[in-house]
N, C-alpha and C. Protein backbone atom coordinates (compact mmCIF):
# COMPACT_ATOMS: atom_id res chain seq x y z
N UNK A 1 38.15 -50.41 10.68
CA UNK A 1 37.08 -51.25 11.17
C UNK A 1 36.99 -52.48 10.27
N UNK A 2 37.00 -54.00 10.78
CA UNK A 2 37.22 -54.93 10.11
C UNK A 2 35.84 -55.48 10.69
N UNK A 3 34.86 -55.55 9.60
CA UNK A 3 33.41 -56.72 9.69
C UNK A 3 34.36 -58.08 10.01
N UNK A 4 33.12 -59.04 10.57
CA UNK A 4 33.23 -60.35 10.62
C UNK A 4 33.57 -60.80 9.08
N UNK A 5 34.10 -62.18 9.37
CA UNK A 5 33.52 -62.67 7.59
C UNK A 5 33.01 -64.01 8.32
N UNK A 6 32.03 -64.13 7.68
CA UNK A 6 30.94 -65.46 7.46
C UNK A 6 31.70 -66.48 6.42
N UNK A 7 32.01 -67.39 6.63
CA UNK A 7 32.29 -68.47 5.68
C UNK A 7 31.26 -68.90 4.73
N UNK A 8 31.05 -69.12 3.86
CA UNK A 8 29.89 -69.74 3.22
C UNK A 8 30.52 -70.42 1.88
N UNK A 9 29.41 -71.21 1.12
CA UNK A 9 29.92 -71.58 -0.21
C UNK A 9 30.21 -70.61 -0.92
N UNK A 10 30.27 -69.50 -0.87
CA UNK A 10 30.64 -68.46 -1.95
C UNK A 10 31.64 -67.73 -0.99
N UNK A 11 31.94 -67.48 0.00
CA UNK A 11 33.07 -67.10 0.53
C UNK A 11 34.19 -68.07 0.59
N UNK A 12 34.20 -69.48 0.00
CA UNK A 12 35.29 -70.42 0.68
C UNK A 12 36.58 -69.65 0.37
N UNK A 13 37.55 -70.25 0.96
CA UNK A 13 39.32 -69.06 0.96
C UNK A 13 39.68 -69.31 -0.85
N UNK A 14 39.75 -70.10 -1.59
CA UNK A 14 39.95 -69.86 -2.47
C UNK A 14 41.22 -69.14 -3.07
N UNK A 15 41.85 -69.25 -1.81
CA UNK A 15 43.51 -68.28 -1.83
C UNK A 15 44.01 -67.50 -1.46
N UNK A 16 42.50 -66.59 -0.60
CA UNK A 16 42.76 -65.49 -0.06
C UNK A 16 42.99 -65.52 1.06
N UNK A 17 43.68 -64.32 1.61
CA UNK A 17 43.66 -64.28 3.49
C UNK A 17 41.91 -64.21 3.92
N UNK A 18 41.31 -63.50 3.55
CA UNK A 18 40.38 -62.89 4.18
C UNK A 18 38.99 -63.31 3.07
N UNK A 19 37.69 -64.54 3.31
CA UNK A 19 36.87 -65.35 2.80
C UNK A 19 36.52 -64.06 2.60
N UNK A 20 35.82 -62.95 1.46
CA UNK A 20 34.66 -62.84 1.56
C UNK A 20 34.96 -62.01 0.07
N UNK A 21 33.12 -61.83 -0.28
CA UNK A 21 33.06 -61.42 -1.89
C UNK A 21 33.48 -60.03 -2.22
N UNK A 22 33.99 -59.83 -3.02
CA UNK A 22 34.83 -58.70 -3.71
C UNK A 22 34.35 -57.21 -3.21
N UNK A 23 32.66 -57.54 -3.53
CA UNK A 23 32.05 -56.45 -3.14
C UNK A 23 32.23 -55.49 -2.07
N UNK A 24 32.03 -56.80 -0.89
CA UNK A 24 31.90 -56.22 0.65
C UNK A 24 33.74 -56.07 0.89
N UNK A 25 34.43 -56.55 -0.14
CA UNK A 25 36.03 -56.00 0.34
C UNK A 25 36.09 -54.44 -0.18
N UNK A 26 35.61 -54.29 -1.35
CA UNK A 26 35.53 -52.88 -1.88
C UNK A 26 34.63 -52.16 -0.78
N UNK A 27 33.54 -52.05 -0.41
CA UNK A 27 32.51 -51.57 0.53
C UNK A 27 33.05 -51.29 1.43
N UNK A 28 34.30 -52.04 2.06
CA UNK A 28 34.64 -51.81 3.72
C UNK A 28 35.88 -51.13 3.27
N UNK A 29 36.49 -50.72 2.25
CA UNK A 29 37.89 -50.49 2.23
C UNK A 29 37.31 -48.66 1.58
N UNK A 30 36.28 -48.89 0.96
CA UNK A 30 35.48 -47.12 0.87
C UNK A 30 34.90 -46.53 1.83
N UNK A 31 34.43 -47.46 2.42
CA UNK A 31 33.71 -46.68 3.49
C UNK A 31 35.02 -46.33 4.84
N UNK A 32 35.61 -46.89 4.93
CA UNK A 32 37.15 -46.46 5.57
C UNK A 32 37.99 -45.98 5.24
N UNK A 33 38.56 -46.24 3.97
CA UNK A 33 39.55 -45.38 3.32
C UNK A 33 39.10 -44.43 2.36
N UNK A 34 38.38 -44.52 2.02
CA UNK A 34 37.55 -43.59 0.75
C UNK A 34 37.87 -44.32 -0.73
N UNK A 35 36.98 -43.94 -1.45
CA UNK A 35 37.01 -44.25 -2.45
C UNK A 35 38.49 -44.59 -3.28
N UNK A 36 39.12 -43.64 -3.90
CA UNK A 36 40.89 -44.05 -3.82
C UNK A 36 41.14 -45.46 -3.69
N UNK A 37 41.19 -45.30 -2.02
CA UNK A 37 41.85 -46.39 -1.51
C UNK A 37 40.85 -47.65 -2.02
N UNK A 38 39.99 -47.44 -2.34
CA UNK A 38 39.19 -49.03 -2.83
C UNK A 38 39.69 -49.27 -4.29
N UNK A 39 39.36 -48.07 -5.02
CA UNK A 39 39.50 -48.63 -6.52
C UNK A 39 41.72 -49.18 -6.63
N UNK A 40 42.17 -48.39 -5.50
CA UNK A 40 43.29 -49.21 -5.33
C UNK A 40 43.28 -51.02 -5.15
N UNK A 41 42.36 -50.92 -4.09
CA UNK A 41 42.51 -52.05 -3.37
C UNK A 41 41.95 -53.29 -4.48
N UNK A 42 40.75 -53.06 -5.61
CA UNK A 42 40.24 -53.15 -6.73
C UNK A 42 41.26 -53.67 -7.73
N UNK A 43 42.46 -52.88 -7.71
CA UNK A 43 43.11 -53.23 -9.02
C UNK A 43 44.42 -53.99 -8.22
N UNK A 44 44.42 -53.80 -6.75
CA UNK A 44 45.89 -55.45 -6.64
C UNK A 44 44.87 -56.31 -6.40
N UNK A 45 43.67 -56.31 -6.13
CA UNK A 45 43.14 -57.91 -5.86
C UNK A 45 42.90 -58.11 -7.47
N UNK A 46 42.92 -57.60 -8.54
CA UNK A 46 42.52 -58.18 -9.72
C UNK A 46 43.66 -58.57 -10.34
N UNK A 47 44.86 -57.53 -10.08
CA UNK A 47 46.04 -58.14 -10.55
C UNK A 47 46.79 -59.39 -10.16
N UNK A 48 46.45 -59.81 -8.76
CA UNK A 48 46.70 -60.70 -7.78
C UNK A 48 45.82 -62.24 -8.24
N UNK A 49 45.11 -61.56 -8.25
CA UNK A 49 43.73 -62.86 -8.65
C UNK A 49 42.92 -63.39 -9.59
N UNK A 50 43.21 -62.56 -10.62
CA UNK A 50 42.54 -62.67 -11.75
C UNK A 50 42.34 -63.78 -12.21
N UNK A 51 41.44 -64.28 -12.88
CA UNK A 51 41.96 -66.05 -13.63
C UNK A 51 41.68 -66.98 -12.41
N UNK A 52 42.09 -66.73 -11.23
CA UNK A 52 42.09 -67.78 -10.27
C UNK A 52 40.92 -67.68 -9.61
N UNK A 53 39.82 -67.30 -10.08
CA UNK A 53 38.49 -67.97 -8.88
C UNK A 53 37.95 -67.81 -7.65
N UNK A 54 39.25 -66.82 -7.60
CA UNK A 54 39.38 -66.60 -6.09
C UNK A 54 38.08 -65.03 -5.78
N UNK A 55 38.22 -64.48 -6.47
CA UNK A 55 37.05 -63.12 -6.80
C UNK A 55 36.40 -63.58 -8.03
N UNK A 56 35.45 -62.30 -7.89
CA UNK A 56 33.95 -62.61 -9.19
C UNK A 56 34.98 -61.05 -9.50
N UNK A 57 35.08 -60.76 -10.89
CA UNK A 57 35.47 -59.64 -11.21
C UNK A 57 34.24 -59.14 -11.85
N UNK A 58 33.41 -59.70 -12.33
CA UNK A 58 32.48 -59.22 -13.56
C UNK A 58 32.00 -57.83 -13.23
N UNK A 59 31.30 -57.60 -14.10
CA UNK A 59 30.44 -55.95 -14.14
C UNK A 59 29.73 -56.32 -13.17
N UNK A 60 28.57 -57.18 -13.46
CA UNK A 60 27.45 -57.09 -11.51
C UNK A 60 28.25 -57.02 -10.65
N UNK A 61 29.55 -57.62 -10.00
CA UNK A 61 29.57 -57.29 -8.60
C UNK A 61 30.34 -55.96 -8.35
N UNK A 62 30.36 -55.35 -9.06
CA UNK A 62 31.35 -53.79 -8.79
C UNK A 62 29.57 -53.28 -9.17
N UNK A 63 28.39 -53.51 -10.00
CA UNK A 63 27.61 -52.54 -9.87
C UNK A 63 26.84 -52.95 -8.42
N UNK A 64 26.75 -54.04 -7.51
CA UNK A 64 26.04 -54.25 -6.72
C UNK A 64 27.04 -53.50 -5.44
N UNK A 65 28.15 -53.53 -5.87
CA UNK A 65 29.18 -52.55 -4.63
C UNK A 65 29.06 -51.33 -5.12
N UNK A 66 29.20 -50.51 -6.17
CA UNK A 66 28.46 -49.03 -6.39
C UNK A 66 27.25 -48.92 -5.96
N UNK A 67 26.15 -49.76 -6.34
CA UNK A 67 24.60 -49.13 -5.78
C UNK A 67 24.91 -49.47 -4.07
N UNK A 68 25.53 -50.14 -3.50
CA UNK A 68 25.47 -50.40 -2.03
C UNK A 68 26.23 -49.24 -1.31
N UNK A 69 27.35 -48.39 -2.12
CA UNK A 69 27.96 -47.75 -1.57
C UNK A 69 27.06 -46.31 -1.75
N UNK A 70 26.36 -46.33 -2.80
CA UNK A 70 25.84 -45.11 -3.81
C UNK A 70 24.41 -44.72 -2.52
N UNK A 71 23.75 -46.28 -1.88
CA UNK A 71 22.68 -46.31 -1.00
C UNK A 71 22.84 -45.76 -0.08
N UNK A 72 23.87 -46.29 0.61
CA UNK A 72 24.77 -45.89 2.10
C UNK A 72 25.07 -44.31 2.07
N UNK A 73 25.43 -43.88 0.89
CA UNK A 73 25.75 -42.39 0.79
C UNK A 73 24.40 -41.73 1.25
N UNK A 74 23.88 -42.13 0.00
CA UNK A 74 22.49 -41.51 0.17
C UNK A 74 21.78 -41.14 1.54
N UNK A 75 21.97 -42.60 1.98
CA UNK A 75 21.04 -42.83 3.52
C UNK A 75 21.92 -41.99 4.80
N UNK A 76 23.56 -41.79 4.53
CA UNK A 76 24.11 -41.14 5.59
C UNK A 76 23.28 -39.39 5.54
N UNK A 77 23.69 -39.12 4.40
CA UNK A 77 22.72 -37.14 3.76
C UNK A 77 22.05 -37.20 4.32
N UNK A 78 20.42 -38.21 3.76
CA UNK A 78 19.19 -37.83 4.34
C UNK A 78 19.70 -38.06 6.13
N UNK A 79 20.29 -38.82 6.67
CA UNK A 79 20.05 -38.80 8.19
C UNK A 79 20.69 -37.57 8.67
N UNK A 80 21.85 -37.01 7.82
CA UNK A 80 22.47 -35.97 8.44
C UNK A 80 21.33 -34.66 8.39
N UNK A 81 20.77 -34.73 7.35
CA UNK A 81 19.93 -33.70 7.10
C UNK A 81 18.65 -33.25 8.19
N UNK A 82 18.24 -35.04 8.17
CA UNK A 82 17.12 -34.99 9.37
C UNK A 82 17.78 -34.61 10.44
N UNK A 83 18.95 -34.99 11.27
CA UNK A 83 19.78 -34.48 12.30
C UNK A 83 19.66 -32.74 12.38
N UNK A 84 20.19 -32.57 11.29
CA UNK A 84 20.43 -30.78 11.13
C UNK A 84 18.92 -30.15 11.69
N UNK A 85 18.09 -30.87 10.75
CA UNK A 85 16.38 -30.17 11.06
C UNK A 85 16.12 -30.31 12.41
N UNK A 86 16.33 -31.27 13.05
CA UNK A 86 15.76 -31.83 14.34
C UNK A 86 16.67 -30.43 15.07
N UNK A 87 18.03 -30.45 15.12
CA UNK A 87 18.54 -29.59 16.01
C UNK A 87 18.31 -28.23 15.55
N UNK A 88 18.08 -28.08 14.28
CA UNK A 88 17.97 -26.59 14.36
C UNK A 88 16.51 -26.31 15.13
N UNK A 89 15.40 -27.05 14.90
CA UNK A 89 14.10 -27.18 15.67
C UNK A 89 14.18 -27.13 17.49
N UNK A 90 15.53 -27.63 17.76
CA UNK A 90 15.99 -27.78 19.47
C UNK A 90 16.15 -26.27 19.82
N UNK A 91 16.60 -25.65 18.93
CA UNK A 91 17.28 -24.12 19.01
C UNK A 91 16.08 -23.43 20.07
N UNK A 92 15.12 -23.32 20.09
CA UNK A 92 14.01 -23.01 20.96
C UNK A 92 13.54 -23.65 21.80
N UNK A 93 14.23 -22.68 23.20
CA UNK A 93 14.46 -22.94 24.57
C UNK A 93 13.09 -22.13 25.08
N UNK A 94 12.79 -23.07 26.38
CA UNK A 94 11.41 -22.16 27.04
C UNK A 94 11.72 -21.15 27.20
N UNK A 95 12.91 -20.57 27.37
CA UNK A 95 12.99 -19.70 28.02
C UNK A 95 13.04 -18.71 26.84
N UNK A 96 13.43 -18.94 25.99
CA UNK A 96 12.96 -18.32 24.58
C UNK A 96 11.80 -17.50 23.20
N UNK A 97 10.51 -19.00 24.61
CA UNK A 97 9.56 -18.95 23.83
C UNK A 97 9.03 -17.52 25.11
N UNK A 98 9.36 -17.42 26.24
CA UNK A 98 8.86 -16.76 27.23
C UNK A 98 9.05 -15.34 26.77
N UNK A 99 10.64 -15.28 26.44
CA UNK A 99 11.06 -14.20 26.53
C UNK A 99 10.15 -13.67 24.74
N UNK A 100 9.77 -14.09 24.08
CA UNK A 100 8.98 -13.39 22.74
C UNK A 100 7.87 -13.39 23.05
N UNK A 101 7.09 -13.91 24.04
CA UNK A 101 5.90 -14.22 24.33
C UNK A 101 5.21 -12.76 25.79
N UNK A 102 6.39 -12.35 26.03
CA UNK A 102 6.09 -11.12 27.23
C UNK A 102 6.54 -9.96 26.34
């Protein structure tokens, strides 16, 4: 699954195929390939790019792509969880409540 990329002053190409900040390249390459495949994808764009301007390498933008990925985790659990509750709550059919009820 490939997001749009938005051009902006902080996305300009800068050298790359594909405008956009380091973060959301790590973000879309974990949330698709898994983790692995990002901190891969992490170390040829740094080896590739380093020095050149083309990425922010610093510590904030790998911690603003951990807490974004760390959120997303989070928020998939709790929905799966609420899912689980809701259907295990479906499990009782009228005809269910009839048949304990006679």
């Amino acid at each position: 699954m490939t997001s749009h990329v938005e051009v902006t002053c902080q996305t300009c190409h800068r050298g790359v195929s594909r405008p956009m900040p380091l973060e959301q390249v790590i973000q879309e390459t974990a949330t698709s390939a898994g983790a692995d495949s990002a901190v891969r994808a992490y170390r040829a764009l740094r080896e590739r790019y380093y020095g050149r301007a083309s990425y922010d390498f610093g510590e904030p933008t790998l911690d603003a792509a951990a807490f974004r990925l760390a959120r997303r985790e989070i928020t998939m659990r709790h929905l799966r969880s609420c899912d689980s509750t809701r259907s295990n709550s479906r499990i009782v059919e009228p005809r269910d409540v009839r048949a304990t009820s006679t």
